[in-house]
Protein backbone atom coordinates (compact mmCIF):
# COMPACT_ATOMS: atom_id res chain seq x y z
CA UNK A 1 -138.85 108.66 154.22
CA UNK A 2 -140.61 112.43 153.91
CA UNK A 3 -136.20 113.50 152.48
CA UNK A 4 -136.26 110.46 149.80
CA UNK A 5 -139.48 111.50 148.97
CA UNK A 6 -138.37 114.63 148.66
CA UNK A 7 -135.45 114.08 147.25
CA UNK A 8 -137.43 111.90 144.14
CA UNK A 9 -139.33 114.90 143.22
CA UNK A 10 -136.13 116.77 142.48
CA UNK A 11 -134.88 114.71 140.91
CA UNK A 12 -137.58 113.93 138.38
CA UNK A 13 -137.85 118.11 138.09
CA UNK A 14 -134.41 118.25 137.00
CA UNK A 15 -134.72 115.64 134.51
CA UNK A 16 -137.75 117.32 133.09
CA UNK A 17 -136.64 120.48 132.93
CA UNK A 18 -133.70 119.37 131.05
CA UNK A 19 -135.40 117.52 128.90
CA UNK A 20 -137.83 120.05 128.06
CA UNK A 21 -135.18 122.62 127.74
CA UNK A 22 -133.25 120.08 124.86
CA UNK A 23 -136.99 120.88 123.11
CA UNK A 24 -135.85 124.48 122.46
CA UNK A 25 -137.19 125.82 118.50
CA UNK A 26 -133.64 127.25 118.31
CA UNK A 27 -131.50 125.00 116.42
CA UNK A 28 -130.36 127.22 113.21
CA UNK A 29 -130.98 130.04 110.95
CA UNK A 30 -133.88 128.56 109.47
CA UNK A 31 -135.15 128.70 113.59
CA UNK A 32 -134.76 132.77 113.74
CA UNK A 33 -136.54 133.10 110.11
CA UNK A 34 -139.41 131.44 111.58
CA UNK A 35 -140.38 133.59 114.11
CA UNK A 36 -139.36 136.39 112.11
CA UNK A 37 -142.17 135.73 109.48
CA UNK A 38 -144.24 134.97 112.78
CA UNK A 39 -143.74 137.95 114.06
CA UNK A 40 -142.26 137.41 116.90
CA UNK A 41 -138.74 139.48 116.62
CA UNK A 42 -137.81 139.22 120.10
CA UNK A 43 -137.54 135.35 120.23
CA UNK A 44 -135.88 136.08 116.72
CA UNK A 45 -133.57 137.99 118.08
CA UNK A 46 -132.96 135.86 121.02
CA UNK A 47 -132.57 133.09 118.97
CA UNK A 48 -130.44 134.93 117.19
CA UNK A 49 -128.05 135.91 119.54
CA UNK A 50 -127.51 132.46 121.05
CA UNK A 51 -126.44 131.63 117.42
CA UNK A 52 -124.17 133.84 116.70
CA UNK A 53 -122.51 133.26 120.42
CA UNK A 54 -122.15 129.25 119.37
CA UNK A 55 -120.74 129.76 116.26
CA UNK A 56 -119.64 133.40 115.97
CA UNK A 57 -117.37 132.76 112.36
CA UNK A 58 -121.18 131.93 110.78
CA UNK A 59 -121.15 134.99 108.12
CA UNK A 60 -125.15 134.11 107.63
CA UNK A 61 -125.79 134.20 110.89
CA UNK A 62 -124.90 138.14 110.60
CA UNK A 63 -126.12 138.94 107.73
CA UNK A 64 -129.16 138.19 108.93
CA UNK A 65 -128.73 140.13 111.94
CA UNK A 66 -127.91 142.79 109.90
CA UNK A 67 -130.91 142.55 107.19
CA UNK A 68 -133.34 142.24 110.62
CA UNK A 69 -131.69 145.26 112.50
CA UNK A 70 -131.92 147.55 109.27
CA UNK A 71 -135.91 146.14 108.66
């Protein structure tokens, strides 16, 4: 009984982690200028990053990297 028990609250963490993790601000462009007017550059960045690794052929994407990096 104490492994299923065990096993439940795994389980459950798993699925709430993932969900929580779907929940991520970083979706698009419009994601990194946000936190670049917040001023938080490192998430920008971050966010950034991710981006340009999903879709690296996104010209905006750089430009903006470019525009941050020389601000």
């Amino acid at each position: 009984m104490l492994k299923t028990i065990t096993a439940s609250i795994m389980f459950i963490t798993l699925i709430v982690t993932v969900v929580m993790a779907d929940d991520k601000p970083c979706k698009s462009s419009l994601d990194v200028e946000r936190n670049w007017k917040a001023h938080q550059q490192d998430e920008s960045f971050v966010c950034l990053n991710n981006l340009i690794l999903a879709d690296p052929a996104d010209p905006k994407l750089h430009l903006i990297k470019g525009e941050y990096c020389f601000s």
